[in-house]
PDB file of N, CA and C in Angstrom:
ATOM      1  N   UNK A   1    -115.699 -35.858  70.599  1.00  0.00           N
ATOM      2  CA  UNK A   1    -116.095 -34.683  71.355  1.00  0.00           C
ATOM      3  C   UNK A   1    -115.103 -34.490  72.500  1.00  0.00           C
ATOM      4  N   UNK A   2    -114.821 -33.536  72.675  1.00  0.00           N
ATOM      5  CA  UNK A   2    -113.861 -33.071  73.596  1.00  0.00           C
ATOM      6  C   UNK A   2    -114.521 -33.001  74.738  1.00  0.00           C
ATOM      7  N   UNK A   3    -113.911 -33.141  76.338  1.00  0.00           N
ATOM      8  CA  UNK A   3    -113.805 -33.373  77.491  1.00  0.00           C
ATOM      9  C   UNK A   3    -114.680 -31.800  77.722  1.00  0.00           C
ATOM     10  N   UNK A   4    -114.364 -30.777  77.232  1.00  0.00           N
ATOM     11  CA  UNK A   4    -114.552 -29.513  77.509  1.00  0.00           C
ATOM     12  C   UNK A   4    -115.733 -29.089  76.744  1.00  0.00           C
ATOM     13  N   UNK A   5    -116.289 -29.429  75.702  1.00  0.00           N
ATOM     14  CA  UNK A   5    -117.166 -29.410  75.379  1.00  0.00           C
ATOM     15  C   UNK A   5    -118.677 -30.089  75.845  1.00  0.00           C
ATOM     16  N   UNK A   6    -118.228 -31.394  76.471  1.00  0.00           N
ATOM     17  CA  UNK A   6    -119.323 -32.161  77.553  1.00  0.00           C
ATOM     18  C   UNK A   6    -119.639 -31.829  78.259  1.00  0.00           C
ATOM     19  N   UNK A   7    -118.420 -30.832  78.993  1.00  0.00           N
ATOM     20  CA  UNK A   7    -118.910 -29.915  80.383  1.00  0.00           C
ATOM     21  C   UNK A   7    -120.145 -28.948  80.053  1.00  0.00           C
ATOM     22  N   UNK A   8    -119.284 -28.259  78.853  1.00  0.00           N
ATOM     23  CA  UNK A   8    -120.225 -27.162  78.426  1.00  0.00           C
ATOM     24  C   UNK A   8    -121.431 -27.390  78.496  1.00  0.00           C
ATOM     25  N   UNK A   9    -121.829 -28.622  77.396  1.00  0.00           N
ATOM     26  CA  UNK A   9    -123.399 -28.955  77.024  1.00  0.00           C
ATOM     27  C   UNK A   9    -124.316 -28.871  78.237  1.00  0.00           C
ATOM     28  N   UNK A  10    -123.056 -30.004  79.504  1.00  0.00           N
ATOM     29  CA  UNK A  10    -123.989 -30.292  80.809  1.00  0.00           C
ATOM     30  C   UNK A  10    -124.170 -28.829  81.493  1.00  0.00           C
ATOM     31  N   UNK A  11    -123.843 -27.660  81.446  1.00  0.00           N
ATOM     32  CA  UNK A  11    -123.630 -26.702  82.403  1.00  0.00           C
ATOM     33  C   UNK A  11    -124.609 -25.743  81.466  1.00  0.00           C
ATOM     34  N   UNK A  12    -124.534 -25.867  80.347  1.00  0.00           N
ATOM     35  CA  UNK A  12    -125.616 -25.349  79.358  1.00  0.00           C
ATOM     36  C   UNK A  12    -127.336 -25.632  79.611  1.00  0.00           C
ATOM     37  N   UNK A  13    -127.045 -27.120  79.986  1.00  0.00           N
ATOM     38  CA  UNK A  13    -128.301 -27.780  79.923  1.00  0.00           C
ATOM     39  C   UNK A  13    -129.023 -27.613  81.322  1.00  0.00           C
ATOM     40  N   UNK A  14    -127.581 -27.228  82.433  1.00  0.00           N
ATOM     41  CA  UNK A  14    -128.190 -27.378  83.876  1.00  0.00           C
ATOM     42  C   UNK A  14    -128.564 -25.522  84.011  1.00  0.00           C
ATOM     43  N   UNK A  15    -128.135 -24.882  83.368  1.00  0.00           N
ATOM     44  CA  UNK A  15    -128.729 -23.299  83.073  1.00  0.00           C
ATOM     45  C   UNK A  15    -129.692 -23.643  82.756  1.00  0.00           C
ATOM     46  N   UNK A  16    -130.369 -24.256  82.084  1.00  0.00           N
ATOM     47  CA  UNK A  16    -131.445 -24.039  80.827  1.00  0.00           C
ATOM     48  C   UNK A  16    -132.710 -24.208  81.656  1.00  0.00           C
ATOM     49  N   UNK A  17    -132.094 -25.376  82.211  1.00  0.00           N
ATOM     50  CA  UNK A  17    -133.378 -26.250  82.817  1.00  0.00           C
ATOM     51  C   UNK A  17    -133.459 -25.100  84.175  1.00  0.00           C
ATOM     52  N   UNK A  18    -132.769 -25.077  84.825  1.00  0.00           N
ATOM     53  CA  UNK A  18    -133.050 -23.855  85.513  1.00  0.00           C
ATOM     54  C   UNK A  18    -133.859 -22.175  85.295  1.00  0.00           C
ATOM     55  N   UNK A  19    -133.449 -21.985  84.012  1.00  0.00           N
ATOM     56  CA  UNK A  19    -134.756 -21.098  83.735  1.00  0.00           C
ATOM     57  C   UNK A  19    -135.791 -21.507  83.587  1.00  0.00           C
ATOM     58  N   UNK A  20    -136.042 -22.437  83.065  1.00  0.00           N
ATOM     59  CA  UNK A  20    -137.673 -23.251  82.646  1.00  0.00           C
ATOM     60  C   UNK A  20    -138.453 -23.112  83.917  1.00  0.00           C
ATOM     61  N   UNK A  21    -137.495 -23.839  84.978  1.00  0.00           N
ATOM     62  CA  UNK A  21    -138.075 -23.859  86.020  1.00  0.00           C
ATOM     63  C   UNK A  21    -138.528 -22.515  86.815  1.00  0.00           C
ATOM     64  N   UNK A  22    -137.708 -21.914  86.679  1.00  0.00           N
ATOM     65  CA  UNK A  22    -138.213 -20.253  87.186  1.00  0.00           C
ATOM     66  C   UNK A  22    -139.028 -19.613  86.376  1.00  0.00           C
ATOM     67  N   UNK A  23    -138.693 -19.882  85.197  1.00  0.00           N
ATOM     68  CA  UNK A  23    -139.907 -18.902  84.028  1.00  0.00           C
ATOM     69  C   UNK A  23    -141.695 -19.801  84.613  1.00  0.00           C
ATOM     70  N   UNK A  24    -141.451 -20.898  84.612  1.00  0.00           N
ATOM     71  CA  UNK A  24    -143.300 -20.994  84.930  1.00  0.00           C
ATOM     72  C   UNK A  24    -143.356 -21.928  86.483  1.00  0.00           C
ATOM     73  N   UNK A  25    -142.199 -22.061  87.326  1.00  0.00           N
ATOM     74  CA  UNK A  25    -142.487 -22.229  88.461  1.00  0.00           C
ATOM     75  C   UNK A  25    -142.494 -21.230  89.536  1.00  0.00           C
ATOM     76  N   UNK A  26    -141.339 -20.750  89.790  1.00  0.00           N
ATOM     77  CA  UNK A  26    -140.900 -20.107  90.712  1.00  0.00           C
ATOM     78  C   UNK A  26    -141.557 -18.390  90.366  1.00  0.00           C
ATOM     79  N   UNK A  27    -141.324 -17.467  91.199  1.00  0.00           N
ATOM     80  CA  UNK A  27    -141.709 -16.276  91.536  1.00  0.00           C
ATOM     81  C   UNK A  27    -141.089 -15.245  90.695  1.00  0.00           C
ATOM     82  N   UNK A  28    -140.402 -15.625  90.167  1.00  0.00           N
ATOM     83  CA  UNK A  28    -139.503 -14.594  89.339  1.00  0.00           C
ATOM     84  C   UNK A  28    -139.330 -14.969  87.737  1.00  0.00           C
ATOM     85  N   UNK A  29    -140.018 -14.266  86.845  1.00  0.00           N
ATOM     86  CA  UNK A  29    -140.285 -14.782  85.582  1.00  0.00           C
ATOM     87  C   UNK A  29    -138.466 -14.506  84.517  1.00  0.00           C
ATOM     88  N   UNK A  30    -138.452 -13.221  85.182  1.00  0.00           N
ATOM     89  CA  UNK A  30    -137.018 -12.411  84.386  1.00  0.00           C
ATOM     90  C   UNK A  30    -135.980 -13.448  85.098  1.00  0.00           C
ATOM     91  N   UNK A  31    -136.119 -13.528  86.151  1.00  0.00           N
ATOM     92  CA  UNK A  31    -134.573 -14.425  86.443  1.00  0.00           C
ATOM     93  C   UNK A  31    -134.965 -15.968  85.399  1.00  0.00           C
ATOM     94  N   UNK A  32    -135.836 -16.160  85.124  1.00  0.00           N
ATOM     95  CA  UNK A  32    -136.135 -17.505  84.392  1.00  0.00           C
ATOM     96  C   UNK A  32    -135.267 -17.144  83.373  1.00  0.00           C
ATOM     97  N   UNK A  33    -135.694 -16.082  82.555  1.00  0.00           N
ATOM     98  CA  UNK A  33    -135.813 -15.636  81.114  1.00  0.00           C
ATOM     99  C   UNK A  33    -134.301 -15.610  81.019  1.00  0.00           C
ATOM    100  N   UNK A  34    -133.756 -14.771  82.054  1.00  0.00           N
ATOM    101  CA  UNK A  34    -132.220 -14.088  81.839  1.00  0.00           C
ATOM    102  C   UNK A  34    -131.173 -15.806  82.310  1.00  0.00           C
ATOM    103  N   UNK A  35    -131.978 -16.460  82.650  1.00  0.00           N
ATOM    104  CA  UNK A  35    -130.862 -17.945  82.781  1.00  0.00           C
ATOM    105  C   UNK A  35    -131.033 -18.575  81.448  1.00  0.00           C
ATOM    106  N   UNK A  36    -132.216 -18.483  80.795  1.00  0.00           N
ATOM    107  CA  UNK A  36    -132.296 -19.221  79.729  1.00  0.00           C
ATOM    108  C   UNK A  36    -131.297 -18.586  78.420  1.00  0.00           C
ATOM    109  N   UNK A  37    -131.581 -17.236  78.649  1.00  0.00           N
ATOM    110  CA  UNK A  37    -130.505 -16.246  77.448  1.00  0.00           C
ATOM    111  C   UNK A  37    -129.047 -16.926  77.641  1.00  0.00           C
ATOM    112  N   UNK A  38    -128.736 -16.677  78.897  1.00  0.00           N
ATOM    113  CA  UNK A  38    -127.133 -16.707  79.284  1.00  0.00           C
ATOM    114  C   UNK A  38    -126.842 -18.097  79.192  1.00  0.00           C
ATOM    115  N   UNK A  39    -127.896 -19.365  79.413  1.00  0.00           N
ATOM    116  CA  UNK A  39    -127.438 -20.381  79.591  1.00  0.00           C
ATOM    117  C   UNK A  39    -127.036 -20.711  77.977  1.00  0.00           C
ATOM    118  N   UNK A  40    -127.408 -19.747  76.943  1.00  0.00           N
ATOM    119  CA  UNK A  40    -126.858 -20.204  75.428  1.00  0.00           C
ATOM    120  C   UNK A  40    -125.196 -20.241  75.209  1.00  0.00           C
ATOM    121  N   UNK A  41    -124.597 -19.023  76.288  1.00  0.00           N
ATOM    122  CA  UNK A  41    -122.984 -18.995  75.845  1.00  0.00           C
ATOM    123  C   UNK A  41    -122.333 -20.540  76.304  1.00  0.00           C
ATOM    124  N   UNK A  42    -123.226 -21.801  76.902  1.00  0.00           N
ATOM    125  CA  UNK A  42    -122.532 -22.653  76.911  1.00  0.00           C
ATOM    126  C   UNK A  42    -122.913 -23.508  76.261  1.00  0.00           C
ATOM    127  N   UNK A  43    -123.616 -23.445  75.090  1.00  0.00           N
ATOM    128  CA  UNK A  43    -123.839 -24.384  73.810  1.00  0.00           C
ATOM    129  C   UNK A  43    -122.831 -23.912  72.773  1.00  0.00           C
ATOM    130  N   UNK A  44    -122.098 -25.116  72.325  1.00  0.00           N
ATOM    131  CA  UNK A  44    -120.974 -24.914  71.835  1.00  0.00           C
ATOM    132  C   UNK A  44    -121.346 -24.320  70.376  1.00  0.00           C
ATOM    133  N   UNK A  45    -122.743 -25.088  69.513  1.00  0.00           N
ATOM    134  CA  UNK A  45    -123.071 -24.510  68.097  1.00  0.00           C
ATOM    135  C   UNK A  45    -123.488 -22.790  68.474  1.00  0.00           C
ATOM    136  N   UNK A  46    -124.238 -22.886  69.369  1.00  0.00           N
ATOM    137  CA  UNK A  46    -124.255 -21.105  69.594  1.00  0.00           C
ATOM    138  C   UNK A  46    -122.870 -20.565  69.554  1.00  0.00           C
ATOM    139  N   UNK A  47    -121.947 -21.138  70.231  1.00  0.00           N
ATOM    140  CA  UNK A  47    -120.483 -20.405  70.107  1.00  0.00           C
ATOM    141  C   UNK A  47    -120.086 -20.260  69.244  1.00  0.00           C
ATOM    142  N   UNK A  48    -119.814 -21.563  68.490  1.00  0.00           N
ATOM    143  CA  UNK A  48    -119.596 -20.901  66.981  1.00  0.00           C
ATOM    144  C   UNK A  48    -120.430 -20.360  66.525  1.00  0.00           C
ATOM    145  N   UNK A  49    -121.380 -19.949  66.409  1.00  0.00           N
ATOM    146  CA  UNK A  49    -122.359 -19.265  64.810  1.00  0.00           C
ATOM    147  C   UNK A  49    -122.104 -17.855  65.679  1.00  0.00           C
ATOM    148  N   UNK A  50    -121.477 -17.523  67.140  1.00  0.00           N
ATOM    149  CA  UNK A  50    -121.233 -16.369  67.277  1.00  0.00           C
ATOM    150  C   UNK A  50    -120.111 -15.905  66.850  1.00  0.00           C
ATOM    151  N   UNK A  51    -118.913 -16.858  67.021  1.00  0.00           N
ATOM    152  CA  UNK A  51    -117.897 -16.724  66.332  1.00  0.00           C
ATOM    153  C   UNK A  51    -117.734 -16.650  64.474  1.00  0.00           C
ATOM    154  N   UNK A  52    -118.516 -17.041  64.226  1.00  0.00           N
ATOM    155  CA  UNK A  52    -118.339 -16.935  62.915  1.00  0.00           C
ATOM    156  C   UNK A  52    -119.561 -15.782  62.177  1.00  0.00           C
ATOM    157  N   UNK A  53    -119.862 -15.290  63.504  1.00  0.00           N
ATOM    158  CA  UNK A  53    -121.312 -14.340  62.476  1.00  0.00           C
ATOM    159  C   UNK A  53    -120.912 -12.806  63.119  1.00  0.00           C
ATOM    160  N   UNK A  54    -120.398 -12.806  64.326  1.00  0.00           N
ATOM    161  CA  UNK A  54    -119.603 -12.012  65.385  1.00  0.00           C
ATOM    162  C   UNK A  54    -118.084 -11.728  65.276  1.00  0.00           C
ATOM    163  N   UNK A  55    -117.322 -12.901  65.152  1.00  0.00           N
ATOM    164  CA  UNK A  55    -116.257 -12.792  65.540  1.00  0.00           C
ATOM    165  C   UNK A  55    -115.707 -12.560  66.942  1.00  0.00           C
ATOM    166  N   UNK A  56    -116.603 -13.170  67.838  1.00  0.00           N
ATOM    167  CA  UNK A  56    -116.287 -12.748  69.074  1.00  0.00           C
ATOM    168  C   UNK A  56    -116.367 -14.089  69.385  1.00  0.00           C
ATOM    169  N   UNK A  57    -115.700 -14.364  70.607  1.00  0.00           N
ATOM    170  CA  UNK A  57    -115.860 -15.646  71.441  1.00  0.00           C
ATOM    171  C   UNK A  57    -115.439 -15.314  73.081  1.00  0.00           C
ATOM    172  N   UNK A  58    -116.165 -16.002  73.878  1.00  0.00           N
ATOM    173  CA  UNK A  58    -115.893 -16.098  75.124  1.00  0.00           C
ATOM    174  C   UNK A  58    -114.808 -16.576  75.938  1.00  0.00           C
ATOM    175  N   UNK A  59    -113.708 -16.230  76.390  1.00  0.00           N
ATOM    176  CA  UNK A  59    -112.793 -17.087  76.989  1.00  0.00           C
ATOM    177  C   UNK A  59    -113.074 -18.184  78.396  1.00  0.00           C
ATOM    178  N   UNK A  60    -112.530 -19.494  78.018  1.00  0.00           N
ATOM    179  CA  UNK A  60    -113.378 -20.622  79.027  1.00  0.00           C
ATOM    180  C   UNK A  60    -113.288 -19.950  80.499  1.00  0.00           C
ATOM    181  N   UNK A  61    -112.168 -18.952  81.083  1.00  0.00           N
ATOM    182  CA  UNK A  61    -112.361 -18.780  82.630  1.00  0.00           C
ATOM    183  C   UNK A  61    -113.356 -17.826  81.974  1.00  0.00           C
ATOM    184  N   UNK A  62    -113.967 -17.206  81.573  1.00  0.00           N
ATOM    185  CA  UNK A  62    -115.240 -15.814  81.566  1.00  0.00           C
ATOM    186  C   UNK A  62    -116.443 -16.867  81.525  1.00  0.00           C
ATOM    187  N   UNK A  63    -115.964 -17.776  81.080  1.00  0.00           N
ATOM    188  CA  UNK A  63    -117.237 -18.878  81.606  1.00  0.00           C
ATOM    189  C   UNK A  63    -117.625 -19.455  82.779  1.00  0.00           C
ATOM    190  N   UNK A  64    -116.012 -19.793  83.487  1.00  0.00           N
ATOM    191  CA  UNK A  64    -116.249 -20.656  84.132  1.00  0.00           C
ATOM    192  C   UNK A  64    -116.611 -19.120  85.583  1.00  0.00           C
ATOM    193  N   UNK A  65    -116.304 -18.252  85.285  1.00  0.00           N
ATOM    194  CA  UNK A  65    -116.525 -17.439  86.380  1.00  0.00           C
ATOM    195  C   UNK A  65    -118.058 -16.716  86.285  1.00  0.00           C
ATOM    196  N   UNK A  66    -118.327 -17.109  85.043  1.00  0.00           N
ATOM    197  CA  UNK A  66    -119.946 -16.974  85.127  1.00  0.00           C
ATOM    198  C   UNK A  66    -120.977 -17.507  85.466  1.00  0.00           C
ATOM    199  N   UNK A  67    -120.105 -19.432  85.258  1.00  0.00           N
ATOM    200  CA  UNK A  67    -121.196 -20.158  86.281  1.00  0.00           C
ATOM    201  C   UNK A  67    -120.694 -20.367  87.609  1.00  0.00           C
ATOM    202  N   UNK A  68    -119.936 -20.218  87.719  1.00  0.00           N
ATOM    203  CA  UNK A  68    -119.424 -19.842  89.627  1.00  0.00           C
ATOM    204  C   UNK A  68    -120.989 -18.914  90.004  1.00  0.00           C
ATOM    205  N   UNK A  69    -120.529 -18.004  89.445  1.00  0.00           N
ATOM    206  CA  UNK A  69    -122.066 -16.752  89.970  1.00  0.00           C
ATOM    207  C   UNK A  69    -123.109 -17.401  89.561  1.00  0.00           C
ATOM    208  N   UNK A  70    -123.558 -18.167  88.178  1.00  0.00           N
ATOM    209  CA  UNK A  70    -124.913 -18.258  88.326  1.00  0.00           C
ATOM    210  C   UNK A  70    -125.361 -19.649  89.616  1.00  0.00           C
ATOM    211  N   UNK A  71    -124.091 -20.348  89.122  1.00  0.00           N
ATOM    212  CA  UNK A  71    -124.505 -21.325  90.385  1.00  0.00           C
ATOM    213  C   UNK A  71    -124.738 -20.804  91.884  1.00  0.00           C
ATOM    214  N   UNK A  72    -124.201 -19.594  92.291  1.00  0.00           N
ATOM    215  CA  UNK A  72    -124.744 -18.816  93.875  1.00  0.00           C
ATOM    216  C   UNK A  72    -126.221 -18.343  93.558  1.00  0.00           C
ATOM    217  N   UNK A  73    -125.967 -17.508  92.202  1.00  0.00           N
ATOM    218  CA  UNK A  73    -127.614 -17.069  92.014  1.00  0.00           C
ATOM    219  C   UNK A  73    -128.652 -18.565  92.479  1.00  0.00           C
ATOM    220  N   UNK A  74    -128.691 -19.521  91.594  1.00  0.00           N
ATOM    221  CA  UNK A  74    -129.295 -20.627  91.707  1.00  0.00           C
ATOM    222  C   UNK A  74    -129.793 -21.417  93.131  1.00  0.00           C
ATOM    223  N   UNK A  75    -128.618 -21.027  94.030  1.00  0.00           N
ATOM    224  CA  UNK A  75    -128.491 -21.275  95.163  1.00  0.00           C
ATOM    225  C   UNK A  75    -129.863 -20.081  96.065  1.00  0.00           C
ATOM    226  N   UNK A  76    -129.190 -19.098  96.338  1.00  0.00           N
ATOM    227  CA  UNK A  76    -129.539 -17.840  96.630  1.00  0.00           C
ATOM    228  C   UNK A  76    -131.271 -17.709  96.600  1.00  0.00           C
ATOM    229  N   UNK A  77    -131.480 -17.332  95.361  1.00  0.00           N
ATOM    230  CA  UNK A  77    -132.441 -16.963  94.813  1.00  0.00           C
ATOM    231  C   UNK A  77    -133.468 -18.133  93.709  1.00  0.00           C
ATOM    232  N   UNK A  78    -134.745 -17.932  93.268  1.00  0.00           N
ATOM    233  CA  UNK A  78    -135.058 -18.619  92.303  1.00  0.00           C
ATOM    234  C   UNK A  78    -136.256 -19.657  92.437  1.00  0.00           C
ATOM    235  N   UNK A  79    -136.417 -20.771  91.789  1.00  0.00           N
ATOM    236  CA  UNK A  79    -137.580 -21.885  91.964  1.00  0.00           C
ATOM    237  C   UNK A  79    -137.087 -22.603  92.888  1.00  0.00           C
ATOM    238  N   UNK A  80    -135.935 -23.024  92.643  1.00  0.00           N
ATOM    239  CA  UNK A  80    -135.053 -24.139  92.993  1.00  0.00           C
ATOM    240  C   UNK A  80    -134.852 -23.766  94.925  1.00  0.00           C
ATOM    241  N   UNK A  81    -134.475 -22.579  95.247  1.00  0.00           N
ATOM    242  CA  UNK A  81    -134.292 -21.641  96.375  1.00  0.00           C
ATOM    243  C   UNK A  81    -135.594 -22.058  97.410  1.00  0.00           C
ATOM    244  N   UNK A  82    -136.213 -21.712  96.605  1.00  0.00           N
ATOM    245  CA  UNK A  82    -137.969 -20.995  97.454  1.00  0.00           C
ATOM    246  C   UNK A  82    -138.663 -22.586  97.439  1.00  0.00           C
ATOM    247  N   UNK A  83    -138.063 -23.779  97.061  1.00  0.00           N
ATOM    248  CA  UNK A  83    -138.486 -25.057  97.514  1.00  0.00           C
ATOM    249  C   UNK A  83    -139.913 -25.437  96.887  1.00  0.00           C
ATOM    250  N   UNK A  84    -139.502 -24.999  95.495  1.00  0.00           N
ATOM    251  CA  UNK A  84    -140.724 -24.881  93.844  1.00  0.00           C
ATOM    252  C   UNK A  84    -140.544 -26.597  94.032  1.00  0.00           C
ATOM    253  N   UNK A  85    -139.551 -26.685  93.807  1.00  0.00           N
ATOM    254  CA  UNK A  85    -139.339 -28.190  93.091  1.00  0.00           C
ATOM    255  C   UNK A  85    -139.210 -29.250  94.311  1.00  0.00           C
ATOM    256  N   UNK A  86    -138.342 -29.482  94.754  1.00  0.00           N
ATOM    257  CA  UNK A  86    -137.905 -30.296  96.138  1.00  0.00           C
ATOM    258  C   UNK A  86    -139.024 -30.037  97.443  1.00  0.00           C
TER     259      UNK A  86
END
């Protein structure tokens, strides 16, 4: 497994878990929902079966500048924010 693909999974997994937590903790059900959607472009089998069912693929900076933002969202706003969890 590639170096870049580990990231992915972990940054996939730290989206994911972040919607969970907003979908039935925190105050905002759609910001749950819409982290859990988006947190799929960093599972690598989702990438391919988009690439191969699509033909489209994401380039790694359109990633990495997507979790730049979701990580402020996360910050900002959310379960995690409003002191759900901690």
């Amino acid at each position: 497994m590639k170096f870049g693909n580990i990231i992915s999974w972990l940054v996939g997994i730290l989206f994911l878990a972040n919607g969970v937590l907003n979908l039935f903790l925190g105050n905002d059900r759609a910001l749950g929902a819409v982290f859990i959607v988006v947190s799929l472009i960093y599972f690598p089998p989702f990438m391919k079966w988009t690439r191969e069912r699509f033909g489209f693929a994401l380039h790694p900076i359109t990633k990495i500048i997507a979790a730049l933002v979701l990580l402020w969202i996360m910050g900002a706003v959310g379960a995690i924010a409003e002191g759900y969890v901690f």
